[in-house]
ModelCIF file with pLDDT and N, C-alpha, C, O atoms, coordinates in Angstrom:
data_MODEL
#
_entry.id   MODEL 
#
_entity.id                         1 
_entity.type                       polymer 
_entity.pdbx_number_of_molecules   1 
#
_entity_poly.entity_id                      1 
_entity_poly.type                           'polypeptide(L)' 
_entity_poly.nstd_linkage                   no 
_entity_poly.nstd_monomer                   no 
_entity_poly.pdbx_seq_one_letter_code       
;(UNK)(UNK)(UNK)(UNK)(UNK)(UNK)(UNK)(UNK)(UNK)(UNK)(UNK)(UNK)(UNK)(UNK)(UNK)(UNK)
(UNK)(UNK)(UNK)(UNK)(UNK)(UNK)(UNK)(UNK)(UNK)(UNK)(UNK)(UNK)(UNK)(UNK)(UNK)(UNK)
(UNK)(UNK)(UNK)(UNK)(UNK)
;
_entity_poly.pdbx_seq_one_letter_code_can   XXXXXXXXXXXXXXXXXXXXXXXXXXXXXXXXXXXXX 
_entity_poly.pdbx_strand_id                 A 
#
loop_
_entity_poly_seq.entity_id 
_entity_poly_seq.num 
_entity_poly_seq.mon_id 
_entity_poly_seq.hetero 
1 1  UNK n 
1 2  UNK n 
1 3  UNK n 
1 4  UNK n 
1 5  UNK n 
1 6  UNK n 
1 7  UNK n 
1 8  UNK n 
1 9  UNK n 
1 10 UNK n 
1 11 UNK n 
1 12 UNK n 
1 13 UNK n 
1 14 UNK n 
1 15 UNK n 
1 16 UNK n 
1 17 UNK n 
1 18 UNK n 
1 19 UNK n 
1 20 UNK n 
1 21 UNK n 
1 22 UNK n 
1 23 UNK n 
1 24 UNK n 
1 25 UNK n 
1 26 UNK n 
1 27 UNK n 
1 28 UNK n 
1 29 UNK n 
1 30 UNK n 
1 31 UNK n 
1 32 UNK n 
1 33 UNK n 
1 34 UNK n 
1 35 UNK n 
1 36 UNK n 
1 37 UNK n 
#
_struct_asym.id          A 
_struct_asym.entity_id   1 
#
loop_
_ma_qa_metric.id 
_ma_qa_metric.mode 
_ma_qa_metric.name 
_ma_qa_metric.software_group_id 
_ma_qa_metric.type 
1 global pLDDT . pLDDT 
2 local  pLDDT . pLDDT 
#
_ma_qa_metric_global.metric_id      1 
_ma_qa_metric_global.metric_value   96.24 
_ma_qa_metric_global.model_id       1 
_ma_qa_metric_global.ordinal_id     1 
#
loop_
_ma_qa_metric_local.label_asym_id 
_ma_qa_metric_local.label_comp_id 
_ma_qa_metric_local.label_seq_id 
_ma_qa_metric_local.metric_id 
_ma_qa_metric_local.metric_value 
_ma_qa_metric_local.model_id 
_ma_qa_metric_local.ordinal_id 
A UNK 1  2 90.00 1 1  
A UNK 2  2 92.00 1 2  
A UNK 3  2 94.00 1 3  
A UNK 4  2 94.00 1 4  
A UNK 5  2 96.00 1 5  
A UNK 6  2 95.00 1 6  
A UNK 7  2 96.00 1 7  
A UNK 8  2 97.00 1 8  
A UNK 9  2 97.00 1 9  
A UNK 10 2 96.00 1 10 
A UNK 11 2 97.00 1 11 
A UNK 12 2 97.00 1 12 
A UNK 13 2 97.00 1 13 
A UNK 14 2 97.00 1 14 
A UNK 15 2 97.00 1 15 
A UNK 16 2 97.00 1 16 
A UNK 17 2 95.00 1 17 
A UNK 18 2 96.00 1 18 
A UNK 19 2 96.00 1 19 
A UNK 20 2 96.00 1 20 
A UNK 21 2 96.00 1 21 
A UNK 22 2 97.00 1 22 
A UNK 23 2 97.00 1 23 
A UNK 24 2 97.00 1 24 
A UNK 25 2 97.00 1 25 
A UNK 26 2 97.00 1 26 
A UNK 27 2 97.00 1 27 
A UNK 28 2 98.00 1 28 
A UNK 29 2 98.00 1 29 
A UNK 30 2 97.00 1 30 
A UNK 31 2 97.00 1 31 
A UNK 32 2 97.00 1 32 
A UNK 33 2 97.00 1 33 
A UNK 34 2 97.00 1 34 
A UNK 35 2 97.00 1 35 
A UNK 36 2 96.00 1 36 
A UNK 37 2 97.00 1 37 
#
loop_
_atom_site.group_PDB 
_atom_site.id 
_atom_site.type_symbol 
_atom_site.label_atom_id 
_atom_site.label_alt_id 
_atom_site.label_comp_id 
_atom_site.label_asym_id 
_atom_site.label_entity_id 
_atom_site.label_seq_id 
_atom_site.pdbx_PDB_ins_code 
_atom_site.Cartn_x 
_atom_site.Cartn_y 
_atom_site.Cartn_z 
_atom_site.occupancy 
_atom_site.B_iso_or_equiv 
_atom_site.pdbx_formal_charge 
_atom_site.auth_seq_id 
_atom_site.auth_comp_id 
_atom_site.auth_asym_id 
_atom_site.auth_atom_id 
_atom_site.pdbx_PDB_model_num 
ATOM 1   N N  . UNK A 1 1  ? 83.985  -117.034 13.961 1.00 90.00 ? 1  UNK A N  1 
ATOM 2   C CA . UNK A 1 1  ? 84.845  -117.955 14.722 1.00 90.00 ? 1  UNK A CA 1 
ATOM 3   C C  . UNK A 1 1  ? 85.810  -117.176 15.630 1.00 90.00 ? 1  UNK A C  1 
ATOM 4   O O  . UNK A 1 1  ? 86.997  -117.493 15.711 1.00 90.00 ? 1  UNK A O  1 
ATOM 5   N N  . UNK A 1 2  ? 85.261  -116.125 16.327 1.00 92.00 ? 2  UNK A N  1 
ATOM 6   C CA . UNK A 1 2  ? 86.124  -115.319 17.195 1.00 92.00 ? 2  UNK A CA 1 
ATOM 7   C C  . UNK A 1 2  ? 86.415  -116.149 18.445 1.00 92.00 ? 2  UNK A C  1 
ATOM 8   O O  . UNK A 1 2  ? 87.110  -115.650 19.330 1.00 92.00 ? 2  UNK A O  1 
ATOM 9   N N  . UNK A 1 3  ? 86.005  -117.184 18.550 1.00 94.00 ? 3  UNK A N  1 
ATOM 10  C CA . UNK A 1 3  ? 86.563  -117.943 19.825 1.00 94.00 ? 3  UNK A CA 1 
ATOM 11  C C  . UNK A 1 3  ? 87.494  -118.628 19.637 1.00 94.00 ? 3  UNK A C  1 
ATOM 12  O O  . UNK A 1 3  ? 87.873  -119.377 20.537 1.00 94.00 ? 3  UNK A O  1 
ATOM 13  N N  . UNK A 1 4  ? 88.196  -118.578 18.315 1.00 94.00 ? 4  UNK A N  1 
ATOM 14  C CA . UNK A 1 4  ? 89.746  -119.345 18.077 1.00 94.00 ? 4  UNK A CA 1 
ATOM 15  C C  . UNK A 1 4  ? 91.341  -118.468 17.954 1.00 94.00 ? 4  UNK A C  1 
ATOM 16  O O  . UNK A 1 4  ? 91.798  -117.656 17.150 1.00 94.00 ? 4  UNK A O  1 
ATOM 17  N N  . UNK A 1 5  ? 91.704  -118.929 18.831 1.00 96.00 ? 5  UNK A N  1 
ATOM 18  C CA . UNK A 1 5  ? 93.107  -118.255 19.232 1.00 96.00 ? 5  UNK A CA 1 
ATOM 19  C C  . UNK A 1 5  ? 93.495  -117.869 18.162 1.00 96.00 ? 5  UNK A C  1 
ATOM 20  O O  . UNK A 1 5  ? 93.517  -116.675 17.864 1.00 96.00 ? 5  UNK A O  1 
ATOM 21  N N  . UNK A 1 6  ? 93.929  -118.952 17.275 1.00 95.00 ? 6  UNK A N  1 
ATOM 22  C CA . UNK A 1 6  ? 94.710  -118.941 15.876 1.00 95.00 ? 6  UNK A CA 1 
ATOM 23  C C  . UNK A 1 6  ? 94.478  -118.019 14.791 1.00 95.00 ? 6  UNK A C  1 
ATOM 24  O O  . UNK A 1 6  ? 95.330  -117.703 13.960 1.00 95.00 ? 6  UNK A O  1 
ATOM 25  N N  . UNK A 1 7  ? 92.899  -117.463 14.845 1.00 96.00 ? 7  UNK A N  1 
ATOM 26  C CA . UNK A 1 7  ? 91.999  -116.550 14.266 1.00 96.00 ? 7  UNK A CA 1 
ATOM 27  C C  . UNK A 1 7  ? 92.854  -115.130 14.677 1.00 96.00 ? 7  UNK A C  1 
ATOM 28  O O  . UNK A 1 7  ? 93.462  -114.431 13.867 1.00 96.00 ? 7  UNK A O  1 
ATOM 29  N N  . UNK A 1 8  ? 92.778  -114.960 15.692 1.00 97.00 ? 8  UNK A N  1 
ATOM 30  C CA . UNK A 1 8  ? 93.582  -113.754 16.472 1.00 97.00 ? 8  UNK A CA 1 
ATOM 31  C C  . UNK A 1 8  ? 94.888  -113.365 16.445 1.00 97.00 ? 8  UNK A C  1 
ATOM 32  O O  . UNK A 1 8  ? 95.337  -112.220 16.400 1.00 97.00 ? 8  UNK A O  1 
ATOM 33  N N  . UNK A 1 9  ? 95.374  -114.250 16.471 1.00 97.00 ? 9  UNK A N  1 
ATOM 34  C CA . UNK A 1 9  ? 97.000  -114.776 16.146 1.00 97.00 ? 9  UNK A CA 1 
ATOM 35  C C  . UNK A 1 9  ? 97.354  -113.865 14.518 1.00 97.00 ? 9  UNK A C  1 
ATOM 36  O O  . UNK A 1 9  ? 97.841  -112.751 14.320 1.00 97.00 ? 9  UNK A O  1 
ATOM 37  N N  . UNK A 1 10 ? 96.828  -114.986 13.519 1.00 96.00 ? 10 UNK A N  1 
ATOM 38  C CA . UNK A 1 10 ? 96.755  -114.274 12.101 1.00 96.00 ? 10 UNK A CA 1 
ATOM 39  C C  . UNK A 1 10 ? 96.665  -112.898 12.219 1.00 96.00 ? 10 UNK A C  1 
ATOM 40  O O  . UNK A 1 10 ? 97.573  -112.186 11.791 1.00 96.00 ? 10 UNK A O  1 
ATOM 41  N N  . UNK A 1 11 ? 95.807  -112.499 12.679 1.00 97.00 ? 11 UNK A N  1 
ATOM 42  C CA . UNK A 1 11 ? 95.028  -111.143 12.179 1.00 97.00 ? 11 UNK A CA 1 
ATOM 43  C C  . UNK A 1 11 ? 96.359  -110.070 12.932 1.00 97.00 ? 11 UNK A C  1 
ATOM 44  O O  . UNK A 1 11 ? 96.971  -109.188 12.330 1.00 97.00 ? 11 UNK A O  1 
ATOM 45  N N  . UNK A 1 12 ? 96.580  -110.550 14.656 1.00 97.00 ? 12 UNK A N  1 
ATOM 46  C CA . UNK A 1 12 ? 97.788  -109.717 14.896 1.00 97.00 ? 12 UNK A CA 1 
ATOM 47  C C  . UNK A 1 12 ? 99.170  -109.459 13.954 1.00 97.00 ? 12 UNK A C  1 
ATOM 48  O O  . UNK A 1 12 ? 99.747  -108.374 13.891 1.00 97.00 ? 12 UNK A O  1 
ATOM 49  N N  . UNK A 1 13 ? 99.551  -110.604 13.282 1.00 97.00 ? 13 UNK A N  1 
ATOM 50  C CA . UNK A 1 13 ? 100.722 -111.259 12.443 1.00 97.00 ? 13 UNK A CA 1 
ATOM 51  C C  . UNK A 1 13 ? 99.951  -110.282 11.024 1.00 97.00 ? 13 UNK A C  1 
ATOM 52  O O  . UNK A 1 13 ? 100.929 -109.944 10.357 1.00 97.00 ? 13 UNK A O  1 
ATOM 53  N N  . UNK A 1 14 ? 99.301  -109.998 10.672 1.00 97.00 ? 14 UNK A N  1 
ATOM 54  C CA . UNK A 1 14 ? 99.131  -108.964 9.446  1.00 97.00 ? 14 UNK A CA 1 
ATOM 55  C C  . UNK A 1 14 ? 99.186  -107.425 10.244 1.00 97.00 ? 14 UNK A C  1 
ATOM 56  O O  . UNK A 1 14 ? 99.944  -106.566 9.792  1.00 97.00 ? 14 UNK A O  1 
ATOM 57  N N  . UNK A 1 15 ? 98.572  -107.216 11.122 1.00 97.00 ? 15 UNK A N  1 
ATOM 58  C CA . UNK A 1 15 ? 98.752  -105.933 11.843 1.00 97.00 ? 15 UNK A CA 1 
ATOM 59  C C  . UNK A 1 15 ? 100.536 -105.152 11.768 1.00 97.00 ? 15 UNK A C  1 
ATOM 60  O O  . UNK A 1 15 ? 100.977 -104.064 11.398 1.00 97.00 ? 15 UNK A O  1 
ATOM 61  N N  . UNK A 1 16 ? 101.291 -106.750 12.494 1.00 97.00 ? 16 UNK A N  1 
ATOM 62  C CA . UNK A 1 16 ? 102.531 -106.431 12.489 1.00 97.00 ? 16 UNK A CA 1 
ATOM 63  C C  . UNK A 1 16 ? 103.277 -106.228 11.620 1.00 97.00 ? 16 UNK A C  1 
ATOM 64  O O  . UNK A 1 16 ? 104.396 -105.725 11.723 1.00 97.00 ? 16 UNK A O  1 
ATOM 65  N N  . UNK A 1 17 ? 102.405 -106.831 10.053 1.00 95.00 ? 17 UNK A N  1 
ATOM 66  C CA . UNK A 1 17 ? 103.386 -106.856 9.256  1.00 95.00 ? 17 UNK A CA 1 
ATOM 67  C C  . UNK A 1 17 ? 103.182 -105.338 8.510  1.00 95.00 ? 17 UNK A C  1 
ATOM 68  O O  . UNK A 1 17 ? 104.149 -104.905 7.883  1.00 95.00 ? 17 UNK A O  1 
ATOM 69  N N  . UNK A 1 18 ? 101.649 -104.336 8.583  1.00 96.00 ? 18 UNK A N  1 
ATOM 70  C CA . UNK A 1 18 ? 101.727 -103.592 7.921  1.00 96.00 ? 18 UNK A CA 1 
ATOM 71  C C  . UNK A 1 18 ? 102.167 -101.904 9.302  1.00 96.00 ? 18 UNK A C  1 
ATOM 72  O O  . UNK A 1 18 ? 101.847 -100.725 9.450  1.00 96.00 ? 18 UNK A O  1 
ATOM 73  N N  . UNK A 1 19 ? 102.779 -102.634 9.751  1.00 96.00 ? 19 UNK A N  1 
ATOM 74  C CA . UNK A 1 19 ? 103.323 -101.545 11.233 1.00 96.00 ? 19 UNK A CA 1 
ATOM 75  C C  . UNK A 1 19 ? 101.817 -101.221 12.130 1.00 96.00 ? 19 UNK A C  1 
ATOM 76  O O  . UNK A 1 19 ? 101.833 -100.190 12.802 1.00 96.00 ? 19 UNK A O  1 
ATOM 77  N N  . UNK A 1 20 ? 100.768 -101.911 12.151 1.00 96.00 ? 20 UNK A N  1 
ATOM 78  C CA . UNK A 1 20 ? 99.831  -101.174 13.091 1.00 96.00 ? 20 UNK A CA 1 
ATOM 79  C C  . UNK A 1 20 ? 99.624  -102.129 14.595 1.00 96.00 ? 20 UNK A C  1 
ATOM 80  O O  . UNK A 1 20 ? 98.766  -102.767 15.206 1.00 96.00 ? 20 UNK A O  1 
ATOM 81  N N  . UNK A 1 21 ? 101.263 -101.653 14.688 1.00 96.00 ? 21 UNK A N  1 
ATOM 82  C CA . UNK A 1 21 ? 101.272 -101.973 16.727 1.00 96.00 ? 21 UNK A CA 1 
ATOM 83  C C  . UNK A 1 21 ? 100.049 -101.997 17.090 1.00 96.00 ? 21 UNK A C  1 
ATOM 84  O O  . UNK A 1 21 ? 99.767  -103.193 17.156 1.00 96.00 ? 21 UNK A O  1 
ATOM 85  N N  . UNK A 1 22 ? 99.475  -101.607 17.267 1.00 97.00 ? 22 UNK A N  1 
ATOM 86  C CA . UNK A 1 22 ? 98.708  -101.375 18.693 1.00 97.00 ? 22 UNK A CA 1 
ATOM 87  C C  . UNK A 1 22 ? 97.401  -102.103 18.069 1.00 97.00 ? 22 UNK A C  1 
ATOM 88  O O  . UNK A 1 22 ? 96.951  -102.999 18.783 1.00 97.00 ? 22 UNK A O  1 
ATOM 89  N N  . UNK A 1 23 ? 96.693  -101.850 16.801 1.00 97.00 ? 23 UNK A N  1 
ATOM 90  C CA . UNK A 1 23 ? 96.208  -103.112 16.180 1.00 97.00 ? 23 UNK A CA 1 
ATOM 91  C C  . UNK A 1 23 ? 96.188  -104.851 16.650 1.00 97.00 ? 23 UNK A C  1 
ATOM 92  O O  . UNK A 1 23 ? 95.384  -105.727 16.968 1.00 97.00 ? 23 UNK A O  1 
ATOM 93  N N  . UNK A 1 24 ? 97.867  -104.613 16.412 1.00 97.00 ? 24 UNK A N  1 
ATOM 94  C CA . UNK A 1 24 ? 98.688  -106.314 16.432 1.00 97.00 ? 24 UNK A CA 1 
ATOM 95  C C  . UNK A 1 24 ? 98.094  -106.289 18.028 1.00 97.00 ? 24 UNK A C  1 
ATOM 96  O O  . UNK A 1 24 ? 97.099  -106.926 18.373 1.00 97.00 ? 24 UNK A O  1 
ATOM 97  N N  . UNK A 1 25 ? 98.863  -105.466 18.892 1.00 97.00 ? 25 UNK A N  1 
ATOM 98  C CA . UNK A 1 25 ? 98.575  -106.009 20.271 1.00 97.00 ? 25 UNK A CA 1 
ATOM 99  C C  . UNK A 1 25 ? 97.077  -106.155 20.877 1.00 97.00 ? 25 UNK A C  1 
ATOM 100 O O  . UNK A 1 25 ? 96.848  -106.749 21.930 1.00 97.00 ? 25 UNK A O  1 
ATOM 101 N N  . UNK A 1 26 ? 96.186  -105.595 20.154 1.00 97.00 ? 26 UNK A N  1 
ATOM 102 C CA . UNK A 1 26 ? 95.116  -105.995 20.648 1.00 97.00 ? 26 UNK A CA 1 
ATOM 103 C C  . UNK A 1 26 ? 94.673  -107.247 20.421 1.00 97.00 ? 26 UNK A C  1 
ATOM 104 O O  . UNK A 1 26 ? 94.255  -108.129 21.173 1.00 97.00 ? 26 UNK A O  1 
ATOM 105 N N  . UNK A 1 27 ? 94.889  -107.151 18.874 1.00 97.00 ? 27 UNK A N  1 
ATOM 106 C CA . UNK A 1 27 ? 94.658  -108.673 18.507 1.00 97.00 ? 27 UNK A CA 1 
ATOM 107 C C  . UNK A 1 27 ? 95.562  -110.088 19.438 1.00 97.00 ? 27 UNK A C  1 
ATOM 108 O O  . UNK A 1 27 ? 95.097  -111.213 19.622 1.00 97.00 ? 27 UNK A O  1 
ATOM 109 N N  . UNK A 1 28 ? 96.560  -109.716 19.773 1.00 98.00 ? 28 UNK A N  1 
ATOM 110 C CA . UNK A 1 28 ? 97.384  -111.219 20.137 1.00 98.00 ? 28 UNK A CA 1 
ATOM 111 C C  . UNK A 1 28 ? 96.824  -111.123 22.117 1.00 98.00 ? 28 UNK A C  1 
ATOM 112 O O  . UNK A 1 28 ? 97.014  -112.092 22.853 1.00 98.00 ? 28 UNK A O  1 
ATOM 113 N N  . UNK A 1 29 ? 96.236  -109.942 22.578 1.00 98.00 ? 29 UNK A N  1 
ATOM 114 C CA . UNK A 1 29 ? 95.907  -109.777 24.025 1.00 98.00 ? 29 UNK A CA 1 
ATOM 115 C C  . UNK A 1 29 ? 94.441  -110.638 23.785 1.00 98.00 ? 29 UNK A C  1 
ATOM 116 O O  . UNK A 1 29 ? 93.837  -111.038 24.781 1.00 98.00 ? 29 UNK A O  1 
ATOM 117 N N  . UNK A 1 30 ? 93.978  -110.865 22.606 1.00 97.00 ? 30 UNK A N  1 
ATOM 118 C CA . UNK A 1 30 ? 92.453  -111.849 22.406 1.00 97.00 ? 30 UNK A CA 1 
ATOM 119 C C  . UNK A 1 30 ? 92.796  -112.642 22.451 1.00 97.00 ? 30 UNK A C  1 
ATOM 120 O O  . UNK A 1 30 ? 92.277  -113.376 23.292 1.00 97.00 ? 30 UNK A O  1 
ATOM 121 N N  . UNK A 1 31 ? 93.575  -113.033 21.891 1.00 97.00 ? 31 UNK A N  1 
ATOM 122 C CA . UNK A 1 31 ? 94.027  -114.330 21.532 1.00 97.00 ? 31 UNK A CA 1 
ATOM 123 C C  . UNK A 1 31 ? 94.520  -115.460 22.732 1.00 97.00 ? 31 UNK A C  1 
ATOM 124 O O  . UNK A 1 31 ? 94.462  -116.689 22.748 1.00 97.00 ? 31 UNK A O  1 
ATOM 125 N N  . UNK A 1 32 ? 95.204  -114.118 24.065 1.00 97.00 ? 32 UNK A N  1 
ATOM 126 C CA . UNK A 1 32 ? 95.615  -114.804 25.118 1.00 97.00 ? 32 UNK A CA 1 
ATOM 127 C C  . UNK A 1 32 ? 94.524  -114.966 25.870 1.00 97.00 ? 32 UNK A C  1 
ATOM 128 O O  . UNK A 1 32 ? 94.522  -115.870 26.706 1.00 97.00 ? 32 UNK A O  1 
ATOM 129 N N  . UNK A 1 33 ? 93.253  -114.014 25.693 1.00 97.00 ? 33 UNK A N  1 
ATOM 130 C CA . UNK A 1 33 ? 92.254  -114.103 26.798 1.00 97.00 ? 33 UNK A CA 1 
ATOM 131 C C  . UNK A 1 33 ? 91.859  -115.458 26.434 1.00 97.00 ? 33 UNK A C  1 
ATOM 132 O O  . UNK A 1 33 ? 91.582  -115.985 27.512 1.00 97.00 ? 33 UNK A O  1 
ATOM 133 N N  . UNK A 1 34 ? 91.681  -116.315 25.497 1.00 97.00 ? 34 UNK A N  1 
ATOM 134 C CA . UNK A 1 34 ? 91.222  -117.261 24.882 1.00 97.00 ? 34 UNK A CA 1 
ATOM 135 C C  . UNK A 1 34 ? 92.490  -118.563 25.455 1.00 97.00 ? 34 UNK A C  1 
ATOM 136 O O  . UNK A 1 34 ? 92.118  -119.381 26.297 1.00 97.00 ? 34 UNK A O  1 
ATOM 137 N N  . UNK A 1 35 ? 93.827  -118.618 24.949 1.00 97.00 ? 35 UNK A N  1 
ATOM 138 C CA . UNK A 1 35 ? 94.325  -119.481 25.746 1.00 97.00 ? 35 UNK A CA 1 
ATOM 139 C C  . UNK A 1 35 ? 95.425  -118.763 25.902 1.00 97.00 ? 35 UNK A C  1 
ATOM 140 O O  . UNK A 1 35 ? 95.927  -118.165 24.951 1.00 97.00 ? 35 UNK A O  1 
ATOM 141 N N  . UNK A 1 36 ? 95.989  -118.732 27.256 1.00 96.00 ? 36 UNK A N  1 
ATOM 142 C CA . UNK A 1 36 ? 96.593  -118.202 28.349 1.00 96.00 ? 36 UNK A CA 1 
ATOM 143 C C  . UNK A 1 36 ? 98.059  -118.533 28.054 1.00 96.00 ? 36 UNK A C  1 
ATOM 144 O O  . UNK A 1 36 ? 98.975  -117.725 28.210 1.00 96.00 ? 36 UNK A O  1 
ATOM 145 N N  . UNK A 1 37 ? 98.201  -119.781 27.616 1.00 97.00 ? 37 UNK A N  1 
ATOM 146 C CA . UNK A 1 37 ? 99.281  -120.808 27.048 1.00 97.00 ? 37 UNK A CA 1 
ATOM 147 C C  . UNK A 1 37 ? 100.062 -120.813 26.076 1.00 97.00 ? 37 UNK A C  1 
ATOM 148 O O  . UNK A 1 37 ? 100.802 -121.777 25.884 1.00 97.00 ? 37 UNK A O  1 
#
């Protein structure tokens, strides 16, 4: 289900929580390619 924002969202939001920046930001830059909004 990689075509759901919210999917991406989560996964950044655990990245951030265990410090792996750049992880998180990839994940939440999917998330925007998906909705912009």
């Amino acid at each position: 289900v990689s075509h759901l924002p919210y999917l991406h969202i989560q996964i950044g939001i655990v990245y951030y929580k265990i410090h792996r920046w750049e992880d998180a930001e990839r994940a939440y830059l999917k998330a925007l390619a998906i909705d912009e909004n």
